[in-house]
PDB file of N, CA and C in Angstrom:
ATOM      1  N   UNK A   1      -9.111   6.773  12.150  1.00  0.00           N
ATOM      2  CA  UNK A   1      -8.456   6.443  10.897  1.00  0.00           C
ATOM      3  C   UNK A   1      -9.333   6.951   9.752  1.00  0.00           C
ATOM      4  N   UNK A   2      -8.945   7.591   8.125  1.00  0.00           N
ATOM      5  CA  UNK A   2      -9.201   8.070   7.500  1.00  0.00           C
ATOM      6  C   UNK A   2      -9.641   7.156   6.713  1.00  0.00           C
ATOM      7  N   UNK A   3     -10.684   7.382   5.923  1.00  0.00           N
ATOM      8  CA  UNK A   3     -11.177   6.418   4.867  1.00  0.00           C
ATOM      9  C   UNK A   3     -10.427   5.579   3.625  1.00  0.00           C
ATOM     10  N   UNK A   4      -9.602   6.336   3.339  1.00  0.00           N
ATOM     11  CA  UNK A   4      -8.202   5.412   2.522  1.00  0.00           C
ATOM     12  C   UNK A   4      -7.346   4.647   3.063  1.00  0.00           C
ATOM     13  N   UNK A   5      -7.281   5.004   4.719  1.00  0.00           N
ATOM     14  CA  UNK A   5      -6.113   3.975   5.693  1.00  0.00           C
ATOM     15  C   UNK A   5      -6.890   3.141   5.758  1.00  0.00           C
ATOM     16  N   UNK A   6      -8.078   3.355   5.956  1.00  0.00           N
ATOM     17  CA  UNK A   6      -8.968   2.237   6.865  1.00  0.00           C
ATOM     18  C   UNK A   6      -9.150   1.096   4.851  1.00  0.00           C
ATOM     19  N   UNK A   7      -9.597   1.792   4.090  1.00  0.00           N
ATOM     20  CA  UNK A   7      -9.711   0.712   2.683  1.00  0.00           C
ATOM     21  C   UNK A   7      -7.955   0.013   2.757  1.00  0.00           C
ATOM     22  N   UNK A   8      -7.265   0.514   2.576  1.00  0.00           N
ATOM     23  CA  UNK A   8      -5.497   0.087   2.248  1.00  0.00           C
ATOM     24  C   UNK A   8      -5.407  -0.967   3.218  1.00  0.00           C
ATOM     25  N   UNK A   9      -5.865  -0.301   4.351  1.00  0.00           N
ATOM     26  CA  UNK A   9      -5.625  -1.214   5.623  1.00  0.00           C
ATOM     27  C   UNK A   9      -5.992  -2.478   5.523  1.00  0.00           C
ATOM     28  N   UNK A  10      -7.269  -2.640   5.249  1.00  0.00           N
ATOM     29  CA  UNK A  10      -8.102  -3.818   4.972  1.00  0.00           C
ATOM     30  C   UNK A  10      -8.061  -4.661   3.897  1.00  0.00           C
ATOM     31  N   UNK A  11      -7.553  -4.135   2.423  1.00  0.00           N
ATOM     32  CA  UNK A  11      -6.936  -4.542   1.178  1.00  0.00           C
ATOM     33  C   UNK A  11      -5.591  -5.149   1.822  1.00  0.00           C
ATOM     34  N   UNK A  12      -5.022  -4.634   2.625  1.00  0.00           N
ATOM     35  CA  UNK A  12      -3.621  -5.261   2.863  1.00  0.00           C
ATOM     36  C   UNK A  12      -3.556  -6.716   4.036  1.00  0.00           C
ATOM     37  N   UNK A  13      -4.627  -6.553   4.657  1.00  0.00           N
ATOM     38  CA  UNK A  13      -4.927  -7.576   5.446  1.00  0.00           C
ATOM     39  C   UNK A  13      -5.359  -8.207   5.184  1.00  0.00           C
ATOM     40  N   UNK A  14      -6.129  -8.241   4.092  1.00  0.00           N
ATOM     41  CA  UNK A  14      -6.612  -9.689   3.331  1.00  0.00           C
ATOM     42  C   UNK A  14      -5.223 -10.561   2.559  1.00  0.00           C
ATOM     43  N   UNK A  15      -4.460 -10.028   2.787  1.00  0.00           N
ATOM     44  CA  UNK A  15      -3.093 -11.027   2.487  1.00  0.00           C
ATOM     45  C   UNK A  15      -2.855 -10.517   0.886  1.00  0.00           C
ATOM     46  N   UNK A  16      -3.249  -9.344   0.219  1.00  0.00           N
ATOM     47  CA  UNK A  16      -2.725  -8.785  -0.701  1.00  0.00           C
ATOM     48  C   UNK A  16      -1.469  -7.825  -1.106  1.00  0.00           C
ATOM     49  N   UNK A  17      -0.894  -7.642  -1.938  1.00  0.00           N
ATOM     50  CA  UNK A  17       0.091  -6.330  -1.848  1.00  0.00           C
ATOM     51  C   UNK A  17      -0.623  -5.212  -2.969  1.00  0.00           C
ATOM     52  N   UNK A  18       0.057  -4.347  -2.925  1.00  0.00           N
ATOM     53  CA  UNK A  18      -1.014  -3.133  -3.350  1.00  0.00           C
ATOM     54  C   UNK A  18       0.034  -1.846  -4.070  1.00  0.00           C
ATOM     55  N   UNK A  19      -0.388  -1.982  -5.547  1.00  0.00           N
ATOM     56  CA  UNK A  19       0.768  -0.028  -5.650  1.00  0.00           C
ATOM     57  C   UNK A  19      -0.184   0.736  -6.361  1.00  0.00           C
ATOM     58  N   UNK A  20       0.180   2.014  -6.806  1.00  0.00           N
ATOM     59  CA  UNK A  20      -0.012   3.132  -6.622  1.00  0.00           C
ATOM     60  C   UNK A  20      -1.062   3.313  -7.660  1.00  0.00           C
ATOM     61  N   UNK A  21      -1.162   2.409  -8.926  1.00  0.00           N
ATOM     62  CA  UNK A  21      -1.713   2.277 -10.196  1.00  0.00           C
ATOM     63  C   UNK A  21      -2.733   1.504  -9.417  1.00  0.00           C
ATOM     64  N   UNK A  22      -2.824   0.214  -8.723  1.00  0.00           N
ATOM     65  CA  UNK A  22      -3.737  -0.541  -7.867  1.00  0.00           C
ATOM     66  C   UNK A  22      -4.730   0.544  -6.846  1.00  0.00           C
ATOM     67  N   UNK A  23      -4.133   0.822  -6.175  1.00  0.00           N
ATOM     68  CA  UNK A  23      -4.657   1.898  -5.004  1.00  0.00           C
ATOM     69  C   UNK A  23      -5.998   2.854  -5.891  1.00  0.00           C
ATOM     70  N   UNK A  24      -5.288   3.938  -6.858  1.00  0.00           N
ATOM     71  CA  UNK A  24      -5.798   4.564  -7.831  1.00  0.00           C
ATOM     72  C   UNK A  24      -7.406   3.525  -8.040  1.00  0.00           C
ATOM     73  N   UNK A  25      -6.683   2.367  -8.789  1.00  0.00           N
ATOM     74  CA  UNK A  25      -8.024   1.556  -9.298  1.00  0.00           C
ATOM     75  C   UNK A  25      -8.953   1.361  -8.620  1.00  0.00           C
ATOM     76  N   UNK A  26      -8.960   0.848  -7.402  1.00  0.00           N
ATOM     77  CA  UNK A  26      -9.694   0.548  -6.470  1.00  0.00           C
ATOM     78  C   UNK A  26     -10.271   1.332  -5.597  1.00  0.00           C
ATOM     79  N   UNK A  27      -9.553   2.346  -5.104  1.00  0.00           N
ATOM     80  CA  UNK A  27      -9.915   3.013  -4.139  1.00  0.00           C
ATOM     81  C   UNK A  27      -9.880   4.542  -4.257  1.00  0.00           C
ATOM     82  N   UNK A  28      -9.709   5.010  -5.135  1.00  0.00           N
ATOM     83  CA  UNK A  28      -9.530   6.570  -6.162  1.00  0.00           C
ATOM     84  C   UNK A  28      -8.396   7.259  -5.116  1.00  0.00           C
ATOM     85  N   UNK A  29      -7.380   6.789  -4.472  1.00  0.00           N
ATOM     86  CA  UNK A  29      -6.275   6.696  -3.572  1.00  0.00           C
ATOM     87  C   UNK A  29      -4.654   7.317  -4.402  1.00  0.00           C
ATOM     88  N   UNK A  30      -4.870   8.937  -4.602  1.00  0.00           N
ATOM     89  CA  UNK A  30      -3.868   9.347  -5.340  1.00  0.00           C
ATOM     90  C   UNK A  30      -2.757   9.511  -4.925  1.00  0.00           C
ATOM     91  N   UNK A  31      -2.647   9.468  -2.997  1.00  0.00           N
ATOM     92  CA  UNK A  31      -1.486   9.581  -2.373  1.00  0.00           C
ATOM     93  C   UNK A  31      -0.920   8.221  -1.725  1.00  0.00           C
ATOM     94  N   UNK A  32      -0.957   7.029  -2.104  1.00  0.00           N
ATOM     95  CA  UNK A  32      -0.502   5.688  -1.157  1.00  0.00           C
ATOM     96  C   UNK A  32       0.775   5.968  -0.246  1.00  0.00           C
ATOM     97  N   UNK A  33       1.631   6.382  -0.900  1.00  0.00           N
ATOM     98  CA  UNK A  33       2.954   6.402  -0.141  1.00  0.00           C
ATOM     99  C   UNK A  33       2.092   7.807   1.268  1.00  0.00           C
ATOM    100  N   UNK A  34       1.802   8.507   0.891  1.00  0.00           N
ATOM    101  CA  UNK A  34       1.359   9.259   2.560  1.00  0.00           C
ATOM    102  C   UNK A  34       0.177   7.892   3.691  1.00  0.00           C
ATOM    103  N   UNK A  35      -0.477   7.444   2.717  1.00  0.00           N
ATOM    104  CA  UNK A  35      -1.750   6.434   3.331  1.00  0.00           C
ATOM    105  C   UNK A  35      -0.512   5.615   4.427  1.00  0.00           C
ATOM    106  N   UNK A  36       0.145   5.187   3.651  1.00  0.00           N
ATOM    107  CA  UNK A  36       1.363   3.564   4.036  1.00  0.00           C
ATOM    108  C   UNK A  36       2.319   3.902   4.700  1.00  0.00           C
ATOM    109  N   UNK A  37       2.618   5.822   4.822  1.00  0.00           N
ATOM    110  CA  UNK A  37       3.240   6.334   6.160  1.00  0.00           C
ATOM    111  C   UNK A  37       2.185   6.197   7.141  1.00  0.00           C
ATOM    112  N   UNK A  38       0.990   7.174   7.205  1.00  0.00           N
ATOM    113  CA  UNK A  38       0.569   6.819   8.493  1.00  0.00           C
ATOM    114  C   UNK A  38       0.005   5.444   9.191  1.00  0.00           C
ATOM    115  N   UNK A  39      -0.088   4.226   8.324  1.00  0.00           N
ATOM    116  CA  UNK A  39      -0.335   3.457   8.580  1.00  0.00           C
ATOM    117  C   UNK A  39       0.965   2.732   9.470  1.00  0.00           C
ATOM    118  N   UNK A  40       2.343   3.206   8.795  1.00  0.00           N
ATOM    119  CA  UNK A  40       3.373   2.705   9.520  1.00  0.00           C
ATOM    120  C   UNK A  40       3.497   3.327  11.141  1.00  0.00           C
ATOM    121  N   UNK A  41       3.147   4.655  11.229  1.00  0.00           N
ATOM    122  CA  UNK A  41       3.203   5.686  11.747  1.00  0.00           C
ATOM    123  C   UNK A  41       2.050   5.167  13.460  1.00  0.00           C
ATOM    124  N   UNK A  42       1.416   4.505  13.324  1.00  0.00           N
ATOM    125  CA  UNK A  42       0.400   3.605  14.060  1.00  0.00           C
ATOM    126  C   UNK A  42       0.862   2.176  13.908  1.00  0.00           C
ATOM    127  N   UNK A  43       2.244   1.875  13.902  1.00  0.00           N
ATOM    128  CA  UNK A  43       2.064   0.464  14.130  1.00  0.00           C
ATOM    129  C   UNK A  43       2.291  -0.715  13.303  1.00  0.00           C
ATOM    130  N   UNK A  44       2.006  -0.274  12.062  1.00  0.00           N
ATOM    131  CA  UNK A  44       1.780  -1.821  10.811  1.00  0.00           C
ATOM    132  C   UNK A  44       2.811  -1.709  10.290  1.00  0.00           C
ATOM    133  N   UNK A  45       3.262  -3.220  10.335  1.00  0.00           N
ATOM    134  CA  UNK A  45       4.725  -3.278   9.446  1.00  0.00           C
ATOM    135  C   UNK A  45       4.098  -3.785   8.476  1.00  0.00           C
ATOM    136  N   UNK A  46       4.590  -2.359   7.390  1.00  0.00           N
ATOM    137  CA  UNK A  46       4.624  -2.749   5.993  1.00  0.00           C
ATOM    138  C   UNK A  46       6.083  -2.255   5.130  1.00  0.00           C
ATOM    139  N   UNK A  47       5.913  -3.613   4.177  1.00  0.00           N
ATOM    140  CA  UNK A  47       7.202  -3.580   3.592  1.00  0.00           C
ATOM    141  C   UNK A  47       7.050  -3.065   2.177  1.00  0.00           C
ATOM    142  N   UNK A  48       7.774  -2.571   1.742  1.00  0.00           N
ATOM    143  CA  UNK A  48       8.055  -1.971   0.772  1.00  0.00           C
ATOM    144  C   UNK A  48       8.433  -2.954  -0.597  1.00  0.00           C
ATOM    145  N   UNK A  49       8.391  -3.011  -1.294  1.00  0.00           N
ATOM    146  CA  UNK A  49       8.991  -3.887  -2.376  1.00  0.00           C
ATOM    147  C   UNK A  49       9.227  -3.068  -3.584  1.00  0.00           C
ATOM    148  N   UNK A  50      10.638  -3.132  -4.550  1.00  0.00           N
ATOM    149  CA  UNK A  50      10.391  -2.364  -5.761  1.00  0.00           C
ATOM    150  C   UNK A  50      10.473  -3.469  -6.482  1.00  0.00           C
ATOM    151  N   UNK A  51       9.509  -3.020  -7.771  1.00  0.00           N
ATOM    152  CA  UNK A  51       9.428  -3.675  -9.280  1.00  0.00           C
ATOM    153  C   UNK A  51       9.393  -2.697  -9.983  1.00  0.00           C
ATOM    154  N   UNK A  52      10.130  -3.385 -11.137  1.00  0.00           N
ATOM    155  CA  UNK A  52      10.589  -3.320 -12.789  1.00  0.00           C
ATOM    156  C   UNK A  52       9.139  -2.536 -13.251  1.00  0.00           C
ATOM    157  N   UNK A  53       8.978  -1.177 -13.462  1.00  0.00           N
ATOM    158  CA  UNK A  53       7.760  -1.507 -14.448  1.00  0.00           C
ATOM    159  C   UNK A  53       7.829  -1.828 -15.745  1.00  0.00           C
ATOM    160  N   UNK A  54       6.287  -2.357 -16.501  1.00  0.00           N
ATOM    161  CA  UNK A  54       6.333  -2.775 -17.843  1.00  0.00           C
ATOM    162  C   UNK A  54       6.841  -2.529 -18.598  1.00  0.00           C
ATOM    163  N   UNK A  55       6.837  -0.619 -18.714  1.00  0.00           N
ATOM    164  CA  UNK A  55       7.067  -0.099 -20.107  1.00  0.00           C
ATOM    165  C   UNK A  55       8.834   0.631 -20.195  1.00  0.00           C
ATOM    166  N   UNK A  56       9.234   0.459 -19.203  1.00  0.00           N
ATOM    167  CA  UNK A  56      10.443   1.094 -18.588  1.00  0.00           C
ATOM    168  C   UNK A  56      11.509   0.628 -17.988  1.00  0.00           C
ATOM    169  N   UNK A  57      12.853   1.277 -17.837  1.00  0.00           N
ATOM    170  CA  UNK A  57      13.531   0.553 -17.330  1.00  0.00           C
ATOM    171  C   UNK A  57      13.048   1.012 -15.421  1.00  0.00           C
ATOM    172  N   UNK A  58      12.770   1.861 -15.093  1.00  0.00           N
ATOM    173  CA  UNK A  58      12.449   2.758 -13.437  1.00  0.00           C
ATOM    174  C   UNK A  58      11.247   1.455 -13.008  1.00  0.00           C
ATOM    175  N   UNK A  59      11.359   1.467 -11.590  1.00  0.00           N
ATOM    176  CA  UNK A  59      10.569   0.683 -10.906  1.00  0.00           C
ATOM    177  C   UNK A  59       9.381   2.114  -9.952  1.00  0.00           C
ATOM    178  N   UNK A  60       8.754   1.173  -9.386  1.00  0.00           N
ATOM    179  CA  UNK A  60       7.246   1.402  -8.619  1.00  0.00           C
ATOM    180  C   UNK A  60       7.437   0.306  -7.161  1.00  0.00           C
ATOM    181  N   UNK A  61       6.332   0.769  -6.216  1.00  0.00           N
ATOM    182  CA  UNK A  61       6.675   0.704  -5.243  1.00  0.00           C
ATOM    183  C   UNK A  61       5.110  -0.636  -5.575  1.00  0.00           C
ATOM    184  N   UNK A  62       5.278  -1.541  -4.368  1.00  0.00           N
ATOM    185  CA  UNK A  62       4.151  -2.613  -4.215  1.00  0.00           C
ATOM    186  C   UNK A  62       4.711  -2.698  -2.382  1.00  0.00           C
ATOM    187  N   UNK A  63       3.773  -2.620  -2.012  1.00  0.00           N
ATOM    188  CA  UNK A  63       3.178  -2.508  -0.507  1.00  0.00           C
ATOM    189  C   UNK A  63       2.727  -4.013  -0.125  1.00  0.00           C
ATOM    190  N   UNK A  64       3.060  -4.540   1.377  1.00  0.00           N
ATOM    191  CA  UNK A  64       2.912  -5.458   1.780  1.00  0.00           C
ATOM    192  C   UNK A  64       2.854  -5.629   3.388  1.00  0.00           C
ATOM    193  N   UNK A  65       1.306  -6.018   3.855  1.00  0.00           N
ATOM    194  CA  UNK A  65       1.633  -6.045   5.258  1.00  0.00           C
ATOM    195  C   UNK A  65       1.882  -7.148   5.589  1.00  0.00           C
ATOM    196  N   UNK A  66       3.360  -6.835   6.479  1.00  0.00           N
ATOM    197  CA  UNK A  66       3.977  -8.046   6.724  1.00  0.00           C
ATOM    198  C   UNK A  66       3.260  -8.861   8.073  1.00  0.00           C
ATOM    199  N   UNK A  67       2.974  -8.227   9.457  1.00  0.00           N
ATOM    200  CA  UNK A  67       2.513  -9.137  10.210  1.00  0.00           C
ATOM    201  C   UNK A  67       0.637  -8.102  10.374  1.00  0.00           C
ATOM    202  N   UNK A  68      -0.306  -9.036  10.977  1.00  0.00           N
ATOM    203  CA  UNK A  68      -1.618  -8.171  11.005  1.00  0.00           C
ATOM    204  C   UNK A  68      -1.233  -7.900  12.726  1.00  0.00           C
ATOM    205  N   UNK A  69      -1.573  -6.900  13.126  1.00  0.00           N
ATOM    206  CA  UNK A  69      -2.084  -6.546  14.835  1.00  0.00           C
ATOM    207  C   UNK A  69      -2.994  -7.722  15.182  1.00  0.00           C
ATOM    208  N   UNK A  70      -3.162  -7.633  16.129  1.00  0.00           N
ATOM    209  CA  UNK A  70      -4.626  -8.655  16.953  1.00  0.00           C
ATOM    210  C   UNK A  70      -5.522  -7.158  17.028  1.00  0.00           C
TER     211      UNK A  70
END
């Protein structure tokens, strides 16, 4: 696993959700939606969620892992 799956991965398993402006902040992570394919791509159900952004009427994506692996 690549160093941004493996950070996302672990941000998401701590029971957080995570988007693209977040990712950026934290983890200098300019592609999430490719990270949160291959993460699906191996296994992890993650859900998708859209929100409203602030300044606009268009939404953004917020990421959520729904169950963790053992």
């Amino acid at each position: 696993m690549q160093n941004h799956q493996t950070q996302v991965l672990n941000y998401l398993k701590s029971g957080k959700t995570l988007s693209q402006t977040e990712a950026i902040t934290y983890f200098n992570c300019y592609r999430l939606s490719a990270v949160i394919k291959c993460l699906r791509n191996i296994g992890y159900d993650i859900v998708t969620h859209r929100e409203p952004n602030s300044n606009n009427k268009a939404t953004h994506a917020r990421y959520e892992l729904k169950e963790v692996q053992a």
